[in-house]
C-alpha atoms as a PDB file:
ATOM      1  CA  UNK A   1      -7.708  60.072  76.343  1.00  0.00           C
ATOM      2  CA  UNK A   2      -7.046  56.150  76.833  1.00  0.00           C
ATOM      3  CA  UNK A   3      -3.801  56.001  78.034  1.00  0.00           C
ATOM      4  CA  UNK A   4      -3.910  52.570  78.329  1.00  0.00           C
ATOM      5  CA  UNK A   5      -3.908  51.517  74.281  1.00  0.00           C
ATOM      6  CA  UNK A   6      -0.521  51.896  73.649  1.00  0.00           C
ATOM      7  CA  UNK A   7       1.101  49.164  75.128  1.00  0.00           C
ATOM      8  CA  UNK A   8       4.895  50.183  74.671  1.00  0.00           C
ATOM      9  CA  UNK A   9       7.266  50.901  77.034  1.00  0.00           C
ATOM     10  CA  UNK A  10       8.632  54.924  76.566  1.00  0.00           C
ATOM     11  CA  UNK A  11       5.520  55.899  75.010  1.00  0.00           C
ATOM     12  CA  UNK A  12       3.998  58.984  76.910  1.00  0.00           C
ATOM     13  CA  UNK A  13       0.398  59.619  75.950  1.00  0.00           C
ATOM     14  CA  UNK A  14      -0.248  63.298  75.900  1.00  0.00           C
ATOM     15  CA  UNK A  15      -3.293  63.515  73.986  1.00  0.00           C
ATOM     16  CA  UNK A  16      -5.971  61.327  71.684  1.00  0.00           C
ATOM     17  CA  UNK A  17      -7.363  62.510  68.158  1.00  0.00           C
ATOM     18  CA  UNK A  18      -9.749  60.135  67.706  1.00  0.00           C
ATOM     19  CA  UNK A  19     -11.941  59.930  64.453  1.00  0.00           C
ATOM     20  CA  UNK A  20     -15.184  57.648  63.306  1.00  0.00           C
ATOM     21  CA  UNK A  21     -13.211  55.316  61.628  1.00  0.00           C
ATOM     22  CA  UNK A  22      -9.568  55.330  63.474  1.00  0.00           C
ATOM     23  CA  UNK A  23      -8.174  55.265  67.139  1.00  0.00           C
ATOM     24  CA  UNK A  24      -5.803  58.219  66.908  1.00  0.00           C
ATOM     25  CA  UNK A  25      -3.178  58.439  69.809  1.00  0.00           C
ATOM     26  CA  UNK A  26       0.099  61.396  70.426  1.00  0.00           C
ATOM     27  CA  UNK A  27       2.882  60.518  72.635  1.00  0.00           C
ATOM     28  CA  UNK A  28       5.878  61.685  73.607  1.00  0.00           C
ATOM     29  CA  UNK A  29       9.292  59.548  73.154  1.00  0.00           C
ATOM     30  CA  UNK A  30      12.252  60.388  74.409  1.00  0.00           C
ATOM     31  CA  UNK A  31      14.967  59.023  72.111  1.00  0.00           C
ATOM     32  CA  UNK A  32      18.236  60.845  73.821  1.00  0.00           C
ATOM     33  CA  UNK A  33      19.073  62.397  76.676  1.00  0.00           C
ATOM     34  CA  UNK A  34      18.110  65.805  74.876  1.00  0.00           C
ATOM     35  CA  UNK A  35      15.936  65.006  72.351  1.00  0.00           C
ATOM     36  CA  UNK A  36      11.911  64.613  72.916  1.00  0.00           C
ATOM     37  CA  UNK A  37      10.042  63.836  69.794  1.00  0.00           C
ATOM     38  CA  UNK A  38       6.005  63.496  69.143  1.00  0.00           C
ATOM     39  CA  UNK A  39       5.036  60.018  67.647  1.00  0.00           C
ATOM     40  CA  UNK A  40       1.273  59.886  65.836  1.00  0.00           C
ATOM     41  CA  UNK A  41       0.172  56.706  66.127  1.00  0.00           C
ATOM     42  CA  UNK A  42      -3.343  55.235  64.296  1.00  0.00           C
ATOM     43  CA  UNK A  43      -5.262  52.367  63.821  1.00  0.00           C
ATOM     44  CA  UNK A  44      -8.478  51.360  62.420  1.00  0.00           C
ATOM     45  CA  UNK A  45     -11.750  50.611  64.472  1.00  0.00           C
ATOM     46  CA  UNK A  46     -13.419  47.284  64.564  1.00  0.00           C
ATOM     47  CA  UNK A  47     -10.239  45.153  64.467  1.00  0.00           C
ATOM     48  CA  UNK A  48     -10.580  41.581  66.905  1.00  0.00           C
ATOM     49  CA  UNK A  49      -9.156  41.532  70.332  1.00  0.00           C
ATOM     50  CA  UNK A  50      -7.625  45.050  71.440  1.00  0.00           C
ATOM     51  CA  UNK A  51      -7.726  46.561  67.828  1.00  0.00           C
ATOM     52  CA  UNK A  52      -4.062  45.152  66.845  1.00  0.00           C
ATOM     53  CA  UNK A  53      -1.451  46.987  66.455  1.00  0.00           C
ATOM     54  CA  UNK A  54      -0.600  51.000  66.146  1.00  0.00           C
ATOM     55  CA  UNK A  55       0.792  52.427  62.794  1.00  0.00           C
ATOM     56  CA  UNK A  56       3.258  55.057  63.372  1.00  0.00           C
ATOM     57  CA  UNK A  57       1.665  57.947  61.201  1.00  0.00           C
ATOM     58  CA  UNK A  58       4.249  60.305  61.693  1.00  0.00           C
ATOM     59  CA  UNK A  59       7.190  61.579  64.095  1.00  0.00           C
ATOM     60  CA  UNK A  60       7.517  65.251  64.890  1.00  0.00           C
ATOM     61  CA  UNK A  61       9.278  67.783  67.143  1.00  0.00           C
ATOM     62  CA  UNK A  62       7.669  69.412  69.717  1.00  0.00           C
ATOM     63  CA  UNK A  63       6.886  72.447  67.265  1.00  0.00           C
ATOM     64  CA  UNK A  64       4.871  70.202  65.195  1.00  0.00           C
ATOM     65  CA  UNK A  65       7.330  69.930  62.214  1.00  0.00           C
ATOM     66  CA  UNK A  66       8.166  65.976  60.882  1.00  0.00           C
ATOM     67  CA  UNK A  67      11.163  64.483  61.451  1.00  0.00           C
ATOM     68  CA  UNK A  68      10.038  61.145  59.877  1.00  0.00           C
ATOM     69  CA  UNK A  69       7.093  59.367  58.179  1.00  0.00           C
ATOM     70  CA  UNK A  70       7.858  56.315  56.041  1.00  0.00           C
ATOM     71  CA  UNK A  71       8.964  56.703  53.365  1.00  0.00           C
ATOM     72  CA  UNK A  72       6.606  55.748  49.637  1.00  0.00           C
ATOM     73  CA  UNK A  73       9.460  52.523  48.966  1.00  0.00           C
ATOM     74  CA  UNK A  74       9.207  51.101  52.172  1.00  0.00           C
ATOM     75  CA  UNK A  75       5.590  51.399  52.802  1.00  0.00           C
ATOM     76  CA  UNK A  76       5.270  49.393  49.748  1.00  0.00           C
ATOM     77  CA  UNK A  77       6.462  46.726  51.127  1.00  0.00           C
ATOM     78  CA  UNK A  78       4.586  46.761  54.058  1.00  0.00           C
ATOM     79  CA  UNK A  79       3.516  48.716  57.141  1.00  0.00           C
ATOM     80  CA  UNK A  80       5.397  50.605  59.805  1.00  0.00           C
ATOM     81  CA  UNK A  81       4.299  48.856  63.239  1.00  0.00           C
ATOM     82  CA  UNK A  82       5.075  51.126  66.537  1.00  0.00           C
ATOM     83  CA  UNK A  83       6.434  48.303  68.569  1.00  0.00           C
ATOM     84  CA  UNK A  84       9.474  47.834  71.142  1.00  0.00           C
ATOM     85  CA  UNK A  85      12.910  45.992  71.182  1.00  0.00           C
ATOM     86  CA  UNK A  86      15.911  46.464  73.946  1.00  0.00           C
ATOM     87  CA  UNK A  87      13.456  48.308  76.268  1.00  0.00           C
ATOM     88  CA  UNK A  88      12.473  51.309  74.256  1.00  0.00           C
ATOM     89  CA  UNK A  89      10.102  52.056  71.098  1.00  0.00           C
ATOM     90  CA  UNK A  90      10.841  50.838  67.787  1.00  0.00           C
ATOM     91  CA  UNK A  91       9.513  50.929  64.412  1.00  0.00           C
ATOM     92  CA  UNK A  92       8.598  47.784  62.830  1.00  0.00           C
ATOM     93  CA  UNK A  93       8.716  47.097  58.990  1.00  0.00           C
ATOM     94  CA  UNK A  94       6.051  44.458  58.972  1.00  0.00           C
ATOM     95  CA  UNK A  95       4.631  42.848  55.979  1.00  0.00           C
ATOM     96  CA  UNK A  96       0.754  42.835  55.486  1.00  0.00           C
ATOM     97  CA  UNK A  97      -1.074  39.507  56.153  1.00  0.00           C
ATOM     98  CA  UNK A  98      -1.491  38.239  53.205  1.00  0.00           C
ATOM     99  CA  UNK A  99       2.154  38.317  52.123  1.00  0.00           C
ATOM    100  CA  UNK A 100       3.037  36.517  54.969  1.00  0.00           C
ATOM    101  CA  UNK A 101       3.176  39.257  57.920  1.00  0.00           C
ATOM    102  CA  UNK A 102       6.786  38.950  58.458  1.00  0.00           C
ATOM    103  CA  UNK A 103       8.842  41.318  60.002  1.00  0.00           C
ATOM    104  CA  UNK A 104      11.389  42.871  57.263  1.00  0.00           C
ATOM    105  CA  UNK A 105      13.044  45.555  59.190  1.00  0.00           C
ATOM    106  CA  UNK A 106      13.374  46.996  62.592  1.00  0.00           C
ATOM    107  CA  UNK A 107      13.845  50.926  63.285  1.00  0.00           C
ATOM    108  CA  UNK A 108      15.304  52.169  66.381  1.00  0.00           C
ATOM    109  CA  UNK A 109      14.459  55.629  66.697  1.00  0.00           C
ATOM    110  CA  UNK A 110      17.864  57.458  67.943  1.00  0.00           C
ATOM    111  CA  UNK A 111      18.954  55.652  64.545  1.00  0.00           C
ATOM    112  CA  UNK A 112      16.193  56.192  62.346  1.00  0.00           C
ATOM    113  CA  UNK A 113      15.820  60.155  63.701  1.00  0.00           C
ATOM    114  CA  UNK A 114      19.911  60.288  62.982  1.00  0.00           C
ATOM    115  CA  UNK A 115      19.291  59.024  59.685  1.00  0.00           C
ATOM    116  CA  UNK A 116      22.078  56.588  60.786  1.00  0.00           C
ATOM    117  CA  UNK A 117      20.407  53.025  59.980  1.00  0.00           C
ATOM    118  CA  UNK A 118      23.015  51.707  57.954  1.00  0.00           C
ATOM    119  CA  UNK A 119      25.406  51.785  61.394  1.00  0.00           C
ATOM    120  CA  UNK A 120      23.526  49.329  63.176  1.00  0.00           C
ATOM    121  CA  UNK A 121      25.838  46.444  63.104  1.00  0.00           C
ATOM    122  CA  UNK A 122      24.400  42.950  61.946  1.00  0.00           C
ATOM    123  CA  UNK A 123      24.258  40.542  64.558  1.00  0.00           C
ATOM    124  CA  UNK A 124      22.448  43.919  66.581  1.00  0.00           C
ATOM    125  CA  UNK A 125      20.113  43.980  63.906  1.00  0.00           C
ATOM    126  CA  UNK A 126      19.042  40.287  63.696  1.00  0.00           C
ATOM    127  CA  UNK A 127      18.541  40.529  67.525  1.00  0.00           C
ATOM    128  CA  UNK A 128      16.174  43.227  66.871  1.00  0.00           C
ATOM    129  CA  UNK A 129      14.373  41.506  64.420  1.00  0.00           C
ATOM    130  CA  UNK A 130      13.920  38.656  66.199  1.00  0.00           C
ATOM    131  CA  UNK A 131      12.868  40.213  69.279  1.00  0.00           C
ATOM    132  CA  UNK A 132      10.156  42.440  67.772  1.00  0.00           C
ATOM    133  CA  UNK A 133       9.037  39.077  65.635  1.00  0.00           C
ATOM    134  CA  UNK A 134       8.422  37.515  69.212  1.00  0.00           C
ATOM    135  CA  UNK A 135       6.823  40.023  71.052  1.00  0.00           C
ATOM    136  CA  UNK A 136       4.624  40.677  68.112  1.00  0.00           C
ATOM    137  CA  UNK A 137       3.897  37.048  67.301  1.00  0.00           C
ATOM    138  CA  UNK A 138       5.187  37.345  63.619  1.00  0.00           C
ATOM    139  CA  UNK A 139       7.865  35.153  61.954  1.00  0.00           C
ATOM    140  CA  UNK A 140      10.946  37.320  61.294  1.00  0.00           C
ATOM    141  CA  UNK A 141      12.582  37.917  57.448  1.00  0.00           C
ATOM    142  CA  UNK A 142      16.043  37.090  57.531  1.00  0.00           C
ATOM    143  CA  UNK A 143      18.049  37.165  54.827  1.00  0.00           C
ATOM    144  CA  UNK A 144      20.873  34.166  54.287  1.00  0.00           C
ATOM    145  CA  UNK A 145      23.803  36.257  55.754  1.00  0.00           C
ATOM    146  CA  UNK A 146      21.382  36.763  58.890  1.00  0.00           C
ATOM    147  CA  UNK A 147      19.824  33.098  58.833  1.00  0.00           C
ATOM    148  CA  UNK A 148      23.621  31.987  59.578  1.00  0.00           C
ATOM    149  CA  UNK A 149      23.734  34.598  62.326  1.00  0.00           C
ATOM    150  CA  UNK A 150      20.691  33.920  64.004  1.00  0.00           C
ATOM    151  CA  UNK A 151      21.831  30.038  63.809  1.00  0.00           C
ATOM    152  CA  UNK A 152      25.047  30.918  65.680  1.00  0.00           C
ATOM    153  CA  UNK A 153      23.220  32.794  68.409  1.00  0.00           C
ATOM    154  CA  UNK A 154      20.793  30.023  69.019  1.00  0.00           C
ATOM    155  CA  UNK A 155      23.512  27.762  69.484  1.00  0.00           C
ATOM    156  CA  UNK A 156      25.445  30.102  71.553  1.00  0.00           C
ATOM    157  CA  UNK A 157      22.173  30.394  74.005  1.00  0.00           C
ATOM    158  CA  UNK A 158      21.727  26.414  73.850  1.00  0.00           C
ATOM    159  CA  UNK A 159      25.376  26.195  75.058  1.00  0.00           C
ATOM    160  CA  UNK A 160      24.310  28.752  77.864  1.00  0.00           C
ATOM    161  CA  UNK A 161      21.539  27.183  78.684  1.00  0.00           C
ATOM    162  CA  UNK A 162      22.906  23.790  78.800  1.00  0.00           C
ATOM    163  CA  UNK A 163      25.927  25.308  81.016  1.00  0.00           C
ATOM    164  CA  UNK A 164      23.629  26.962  83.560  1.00  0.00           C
ATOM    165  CA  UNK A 165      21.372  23.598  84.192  1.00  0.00           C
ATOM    166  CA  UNK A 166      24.844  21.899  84.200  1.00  0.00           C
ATOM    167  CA  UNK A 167      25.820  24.125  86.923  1.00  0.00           C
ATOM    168  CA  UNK A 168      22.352  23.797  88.958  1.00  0.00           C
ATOM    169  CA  UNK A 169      22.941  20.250  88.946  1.00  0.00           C
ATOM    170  CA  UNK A 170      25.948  20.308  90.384  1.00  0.00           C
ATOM    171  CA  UNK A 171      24.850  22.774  93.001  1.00  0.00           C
ATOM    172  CA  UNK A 172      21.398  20.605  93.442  1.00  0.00           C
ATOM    173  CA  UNK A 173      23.934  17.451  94.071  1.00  0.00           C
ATOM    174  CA  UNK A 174      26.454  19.274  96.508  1.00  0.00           C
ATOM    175  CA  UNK A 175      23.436  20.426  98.384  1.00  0.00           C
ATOM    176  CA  UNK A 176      21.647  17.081  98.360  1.00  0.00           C
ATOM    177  CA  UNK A 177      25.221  15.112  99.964  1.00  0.00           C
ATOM    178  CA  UNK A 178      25.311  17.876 102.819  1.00  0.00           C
ATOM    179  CA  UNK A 179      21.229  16.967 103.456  1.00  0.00           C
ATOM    180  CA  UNK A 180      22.465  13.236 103.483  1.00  0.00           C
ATOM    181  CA  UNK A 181      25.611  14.026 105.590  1.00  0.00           C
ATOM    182  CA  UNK A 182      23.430  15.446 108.356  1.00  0.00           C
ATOM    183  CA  UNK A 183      23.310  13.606 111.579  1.00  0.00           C
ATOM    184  CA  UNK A 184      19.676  11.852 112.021  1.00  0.00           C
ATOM    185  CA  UNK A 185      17.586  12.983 115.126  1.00  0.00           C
ATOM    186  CA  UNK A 186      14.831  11.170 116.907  1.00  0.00           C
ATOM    187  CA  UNK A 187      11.273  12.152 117.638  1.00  0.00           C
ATOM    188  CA  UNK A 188       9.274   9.534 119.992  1.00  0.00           C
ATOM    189  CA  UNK A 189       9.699   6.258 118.445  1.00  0.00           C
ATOM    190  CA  UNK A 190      10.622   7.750 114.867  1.00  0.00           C
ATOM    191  CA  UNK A 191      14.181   9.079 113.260  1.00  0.00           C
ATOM    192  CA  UNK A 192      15.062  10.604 109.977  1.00  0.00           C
ATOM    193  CA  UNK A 193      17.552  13.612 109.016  1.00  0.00           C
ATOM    194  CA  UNK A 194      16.584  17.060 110.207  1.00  0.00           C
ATOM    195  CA  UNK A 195      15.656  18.958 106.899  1.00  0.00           C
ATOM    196  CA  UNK A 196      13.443  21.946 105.886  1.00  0.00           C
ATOM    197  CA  UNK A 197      10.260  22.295 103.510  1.00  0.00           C
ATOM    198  CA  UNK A 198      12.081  23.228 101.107  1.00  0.00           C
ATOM    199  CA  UNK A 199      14.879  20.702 101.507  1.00  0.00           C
ATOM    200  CA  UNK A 200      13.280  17.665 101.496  1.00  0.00           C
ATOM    201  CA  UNK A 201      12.203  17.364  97.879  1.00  0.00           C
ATOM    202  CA  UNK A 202      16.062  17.145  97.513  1.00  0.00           C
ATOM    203  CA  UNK A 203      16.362  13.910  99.105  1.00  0.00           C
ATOM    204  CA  UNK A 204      16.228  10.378  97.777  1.00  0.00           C
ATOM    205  CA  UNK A 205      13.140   7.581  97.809  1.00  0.00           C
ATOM    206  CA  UNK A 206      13.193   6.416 101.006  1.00  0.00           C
ATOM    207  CA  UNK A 207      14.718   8.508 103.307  1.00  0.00           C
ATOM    208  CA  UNK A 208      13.449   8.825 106.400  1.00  0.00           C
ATOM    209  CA  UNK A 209      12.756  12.577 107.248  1.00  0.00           C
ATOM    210  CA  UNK A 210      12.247  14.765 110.597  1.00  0.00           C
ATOM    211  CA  UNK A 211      11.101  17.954 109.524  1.00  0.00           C
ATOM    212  CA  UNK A 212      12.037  20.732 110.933  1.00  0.00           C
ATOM    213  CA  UNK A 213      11.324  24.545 110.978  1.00  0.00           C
ATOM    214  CA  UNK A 214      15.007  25.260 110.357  1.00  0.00           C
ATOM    215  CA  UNK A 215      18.783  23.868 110.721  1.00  0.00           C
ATOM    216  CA  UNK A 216      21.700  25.643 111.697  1.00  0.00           C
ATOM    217  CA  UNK A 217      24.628  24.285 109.430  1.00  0.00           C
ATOM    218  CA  UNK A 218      27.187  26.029 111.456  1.00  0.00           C
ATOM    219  CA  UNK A 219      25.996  24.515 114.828  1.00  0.00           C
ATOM    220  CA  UNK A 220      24.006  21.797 113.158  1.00  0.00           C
ATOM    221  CA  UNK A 221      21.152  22.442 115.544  1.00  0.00           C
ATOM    222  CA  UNK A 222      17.965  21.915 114.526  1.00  0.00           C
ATOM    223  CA  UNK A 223      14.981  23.397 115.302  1.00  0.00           C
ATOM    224  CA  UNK A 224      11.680  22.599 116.824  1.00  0.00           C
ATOM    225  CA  UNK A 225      10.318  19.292 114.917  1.00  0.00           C
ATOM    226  CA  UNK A 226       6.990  19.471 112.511  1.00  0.00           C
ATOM    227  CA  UNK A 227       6.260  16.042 111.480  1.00  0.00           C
ATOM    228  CA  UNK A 228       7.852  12.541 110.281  1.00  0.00           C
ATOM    229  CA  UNK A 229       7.589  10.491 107.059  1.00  0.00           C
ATOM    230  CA  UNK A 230       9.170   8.751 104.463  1.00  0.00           C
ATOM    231  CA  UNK A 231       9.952  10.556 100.617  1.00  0.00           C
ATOM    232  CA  UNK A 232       8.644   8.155  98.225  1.00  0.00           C
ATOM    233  CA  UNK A 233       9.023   9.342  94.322  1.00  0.00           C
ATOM    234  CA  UNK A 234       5.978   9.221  91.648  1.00  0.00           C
ATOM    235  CA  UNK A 235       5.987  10.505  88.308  1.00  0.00           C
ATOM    236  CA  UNK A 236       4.780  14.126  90.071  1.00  0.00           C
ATOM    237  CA  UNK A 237       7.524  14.521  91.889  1.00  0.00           C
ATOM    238  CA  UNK A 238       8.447  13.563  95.680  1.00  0.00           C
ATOM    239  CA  UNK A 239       6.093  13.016  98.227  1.00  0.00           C
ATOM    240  CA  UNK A 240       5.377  11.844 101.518  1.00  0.00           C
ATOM    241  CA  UNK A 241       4.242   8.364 103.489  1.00  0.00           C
ATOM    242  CA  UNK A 242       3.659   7.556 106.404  1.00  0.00           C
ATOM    243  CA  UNK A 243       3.629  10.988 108.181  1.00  0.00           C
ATOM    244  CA  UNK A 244       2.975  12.018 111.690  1.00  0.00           C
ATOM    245  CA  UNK A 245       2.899  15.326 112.710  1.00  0.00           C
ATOM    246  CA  UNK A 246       4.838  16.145 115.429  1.00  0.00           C
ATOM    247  CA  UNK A 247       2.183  17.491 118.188  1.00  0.00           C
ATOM    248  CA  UNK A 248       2.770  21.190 119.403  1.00  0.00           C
ATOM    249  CA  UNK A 249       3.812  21.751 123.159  1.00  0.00           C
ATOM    250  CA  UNK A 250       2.232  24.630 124.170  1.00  0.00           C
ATOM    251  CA  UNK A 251       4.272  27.278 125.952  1.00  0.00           C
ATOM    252  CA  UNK A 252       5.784  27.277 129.442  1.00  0.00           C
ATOM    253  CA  UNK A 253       6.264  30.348 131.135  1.00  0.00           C
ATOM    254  CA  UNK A 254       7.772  30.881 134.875  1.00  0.00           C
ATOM    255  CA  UNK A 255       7.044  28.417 137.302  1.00  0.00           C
ATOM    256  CA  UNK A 256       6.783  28.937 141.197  1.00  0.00           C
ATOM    257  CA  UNK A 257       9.558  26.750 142.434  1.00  0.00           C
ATOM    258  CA  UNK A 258       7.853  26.358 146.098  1.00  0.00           C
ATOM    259  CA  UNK A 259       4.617  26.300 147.650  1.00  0.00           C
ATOM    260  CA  UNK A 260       3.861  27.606 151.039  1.00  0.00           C
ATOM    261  CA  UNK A 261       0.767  27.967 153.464  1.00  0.00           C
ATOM    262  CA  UNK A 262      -0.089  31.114 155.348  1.00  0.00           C
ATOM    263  CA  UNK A 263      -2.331  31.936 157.636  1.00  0.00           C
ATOM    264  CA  UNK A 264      -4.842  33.734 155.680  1.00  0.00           C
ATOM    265  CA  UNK A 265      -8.395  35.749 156.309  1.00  0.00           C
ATOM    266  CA  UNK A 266      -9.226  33.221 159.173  1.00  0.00           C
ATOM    267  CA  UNK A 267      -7.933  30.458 157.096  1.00  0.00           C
ATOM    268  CA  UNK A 268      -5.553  28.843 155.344  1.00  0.00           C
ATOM    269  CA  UNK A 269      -4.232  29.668 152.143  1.00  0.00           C
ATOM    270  CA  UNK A 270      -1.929  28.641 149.849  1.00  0.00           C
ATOM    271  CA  UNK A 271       1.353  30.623 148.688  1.00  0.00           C
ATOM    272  CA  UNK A 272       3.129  29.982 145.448  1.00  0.00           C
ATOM    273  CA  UNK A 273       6.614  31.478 145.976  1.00  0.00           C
ATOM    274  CA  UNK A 274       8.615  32.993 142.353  1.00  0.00           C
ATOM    275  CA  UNK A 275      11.717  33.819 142.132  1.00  0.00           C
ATOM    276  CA  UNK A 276      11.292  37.347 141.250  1.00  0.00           C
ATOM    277  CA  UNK A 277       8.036  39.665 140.867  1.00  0.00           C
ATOM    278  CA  UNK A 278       9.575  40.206 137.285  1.00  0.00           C
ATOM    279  CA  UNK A 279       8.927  36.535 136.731  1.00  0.00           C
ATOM    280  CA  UNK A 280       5.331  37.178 138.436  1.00  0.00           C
ATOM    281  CA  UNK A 281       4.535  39.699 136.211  1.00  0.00           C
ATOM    282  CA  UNK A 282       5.425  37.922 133.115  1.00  0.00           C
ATOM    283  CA  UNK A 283       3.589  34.846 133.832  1.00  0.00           C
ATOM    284  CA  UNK A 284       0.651  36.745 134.266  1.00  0.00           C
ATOM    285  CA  UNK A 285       0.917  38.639 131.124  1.00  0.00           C
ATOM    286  CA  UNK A 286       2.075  36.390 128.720  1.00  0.00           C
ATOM    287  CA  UNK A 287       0.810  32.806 130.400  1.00  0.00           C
ATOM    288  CA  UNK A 288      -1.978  33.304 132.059  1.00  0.00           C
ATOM    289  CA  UNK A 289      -1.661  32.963 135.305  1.00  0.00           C
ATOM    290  CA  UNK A 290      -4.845  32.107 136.936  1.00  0.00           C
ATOM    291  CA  UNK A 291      -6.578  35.860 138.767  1.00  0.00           C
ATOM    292  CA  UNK A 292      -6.791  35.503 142.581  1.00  0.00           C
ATOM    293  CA  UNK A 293      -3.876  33.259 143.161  1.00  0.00           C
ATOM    294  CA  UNK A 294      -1.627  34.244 145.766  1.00  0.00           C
ATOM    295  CA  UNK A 295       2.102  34.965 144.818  1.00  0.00           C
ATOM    296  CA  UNK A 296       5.214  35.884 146.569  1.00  0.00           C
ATOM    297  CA  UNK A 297       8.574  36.688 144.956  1.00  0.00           C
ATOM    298  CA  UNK A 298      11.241  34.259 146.710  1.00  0.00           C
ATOM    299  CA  UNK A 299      13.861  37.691 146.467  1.00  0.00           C
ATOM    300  CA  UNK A 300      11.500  39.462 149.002  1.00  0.00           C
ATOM    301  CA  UNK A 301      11.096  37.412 151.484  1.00  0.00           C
ATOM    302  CA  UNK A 302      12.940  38.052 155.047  1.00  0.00           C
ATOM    303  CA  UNK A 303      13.365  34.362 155.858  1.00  0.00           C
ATOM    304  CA  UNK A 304      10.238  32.512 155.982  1.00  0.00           C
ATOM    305  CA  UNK A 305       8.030  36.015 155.713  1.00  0.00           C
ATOM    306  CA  UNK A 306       6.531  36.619 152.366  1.00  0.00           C
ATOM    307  CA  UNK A 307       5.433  39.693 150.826  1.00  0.00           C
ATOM    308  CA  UNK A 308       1.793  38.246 149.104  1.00  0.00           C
ATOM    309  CA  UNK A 309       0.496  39.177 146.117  1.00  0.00           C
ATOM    310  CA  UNK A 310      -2.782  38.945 145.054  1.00  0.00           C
ATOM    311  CA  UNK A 311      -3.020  38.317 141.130  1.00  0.00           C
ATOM    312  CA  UNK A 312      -5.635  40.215 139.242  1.00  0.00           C
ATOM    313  CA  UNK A 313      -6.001  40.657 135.290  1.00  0.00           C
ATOM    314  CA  UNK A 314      -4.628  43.896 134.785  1.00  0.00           C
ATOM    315  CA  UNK A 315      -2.358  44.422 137.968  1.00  0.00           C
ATOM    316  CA  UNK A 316      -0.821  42.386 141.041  1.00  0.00           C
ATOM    317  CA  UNK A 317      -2.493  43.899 144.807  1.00  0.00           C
ATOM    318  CA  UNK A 318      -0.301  43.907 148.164  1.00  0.00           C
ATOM    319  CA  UNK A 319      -1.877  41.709 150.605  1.00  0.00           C
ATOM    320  CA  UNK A 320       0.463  41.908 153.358  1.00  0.00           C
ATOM    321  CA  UNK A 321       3.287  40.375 154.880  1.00  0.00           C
ATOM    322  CA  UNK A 322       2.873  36.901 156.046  1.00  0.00           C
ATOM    323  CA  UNK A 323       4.962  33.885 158.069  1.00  0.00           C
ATOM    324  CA  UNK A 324       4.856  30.568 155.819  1.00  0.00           C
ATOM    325  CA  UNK A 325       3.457  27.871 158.121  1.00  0.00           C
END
């Protein structure tokens, strides 16, 4: 079994029947909450590209017996395409090629099963139709009364369409004044408003621009700079001149506020005094701080004695107590 050759959304291959001549799949459909039915789907060998289309052969309960199979008057107008429309599995009333291949009718299944076609209200139906005609790349059939239909909904989605961009606009424009109404900042010798990646394509030719890796519109804080230029418009789109990237400072972690000499192994060595071992520890864990320096923590110290440290990689070693010179 291929259970990838029927490409419609609801259909549950259960088994293939292939022959010589004809790709042969049976699925499952569920077309209401309580109701599973067994599609038979076919189509012939040899065809371009995936093999086209499947031809719903026939629909049957579970038990085997047929519920549907199109019927002589409609099959001779054309052939009945398993295709889908509003999410689920439909079939399709297509015309053959060479009468034009359009799409004449559209079958949901609860409806078809029901034997309740004729409920499916118009402008329903021409949505049907036209969907299927899309997704199967066929021109639909639509009769006068439906042509007028169809024409309204286009219109209707042209209005909706128009509305929406109308409404972007707006929103791109509100959003582009607040960008403009930002203070400007300064980086070295250059200035320009503090906007985002994705906030400077908003901005007018010419602006100068600080970018930054985010802006706090409540506190209107910005955040650390990335690099300076000027927007300049081509038919592409926005772009940007005269840049200069902002160079990264690297990290600073603690830093001893004193330095102190001690007598030290016959010597003299040199102390550098923390505030805290806590600040010790994380400037040797997270900055580097060089192995075999001596430390002290400022919070130890009884007066002008220091508890030294000596700084290794993976711990920090008592030395001893010693006067600062």
């Amino acid at each position: 079994m291929n259970s990838n050759r029927v490409h419609v959304t609801g259909f549950v291959p259960v088994k293939s029947e292939d022959t010589p001549t004809h790709e042969v799949e049976v699925g499952e459909i569920q077309v209401a909450d309580d109701m599973v039915v067994v599609c038979h789907v076919i189509r012939r060998r040899g065809l371009p590209g995936d093999g086209g289309n499947f031809l719903v052969a026939k629909i049957t309960d579970s038990a085997g017996k047929v519920l549907w199979t199109i019927p002589a008057e409609k099959k001779a107008l054309g052939l009945g395409i398993l295709a889908e429309a509003e999410g689920q599995p439909v079939v399709a009333l297509v015309q053959k090629e060479y009468d034009g291949g359009r799409v004449l009718e559209v079958w949901p299944l609860a409806e078809l099963l029901a034997d309740s076609l004729g409920t499916i209200k118009l402008g329903r139906r021409v949505a049907l139709k036209r969907e299927v005609g899309f997704s199967l790349d066929r021109p639909g059939n639509f009769s006068e009364t439906e042509r007028k239909v169809l024409d309204t909904l286009r219109a209707r989605e042209e209005e909706a369409r128009r509305s929406e961009q109308s409404e972007r606009d707006k929103a791109r424009d509100e959003l582009t004044k607040s960008l403009l109404a930002r203070p400007t900042i300064s980086v070295g010798t250059r200035y320009g408003l503090p906007v985002t990646e994705a906030e400077w394509p908003l901005l007018p030719a010419g602006t100068f621009v600080v970018l930054v890796e985010s802006f706090d519109q409540k506190t209107g804080k910005a955040s650390r700079p990335l690099e300076t230029f000027i927007i300049e418009r081509k038919k592409g789109g926005p772009i940007k001149v005269r840049r200069q990237v902002v160079p990264v400072e690297p990290p600073t972690g603690p830093k001893p506020f004193r330095k102190v000499a001690v007598e030290f192994d016959g010597d003299f060595a040199e102390v550098a005094v923390f505030c805290s071992v806590e600040q010790i520890e994380v400037a040797r864990l997270e900055f580097g701080l060089n192995g075999g320096a001596l430390v002290a923590s400022a919070l130890e110290a009884k007066g002008e004695t220091y508890t030294v440290y000596a700084v290794h990689s993976n711990r920090l070693e008592v030395v001893g107590e010693f006067l600062a010179l």
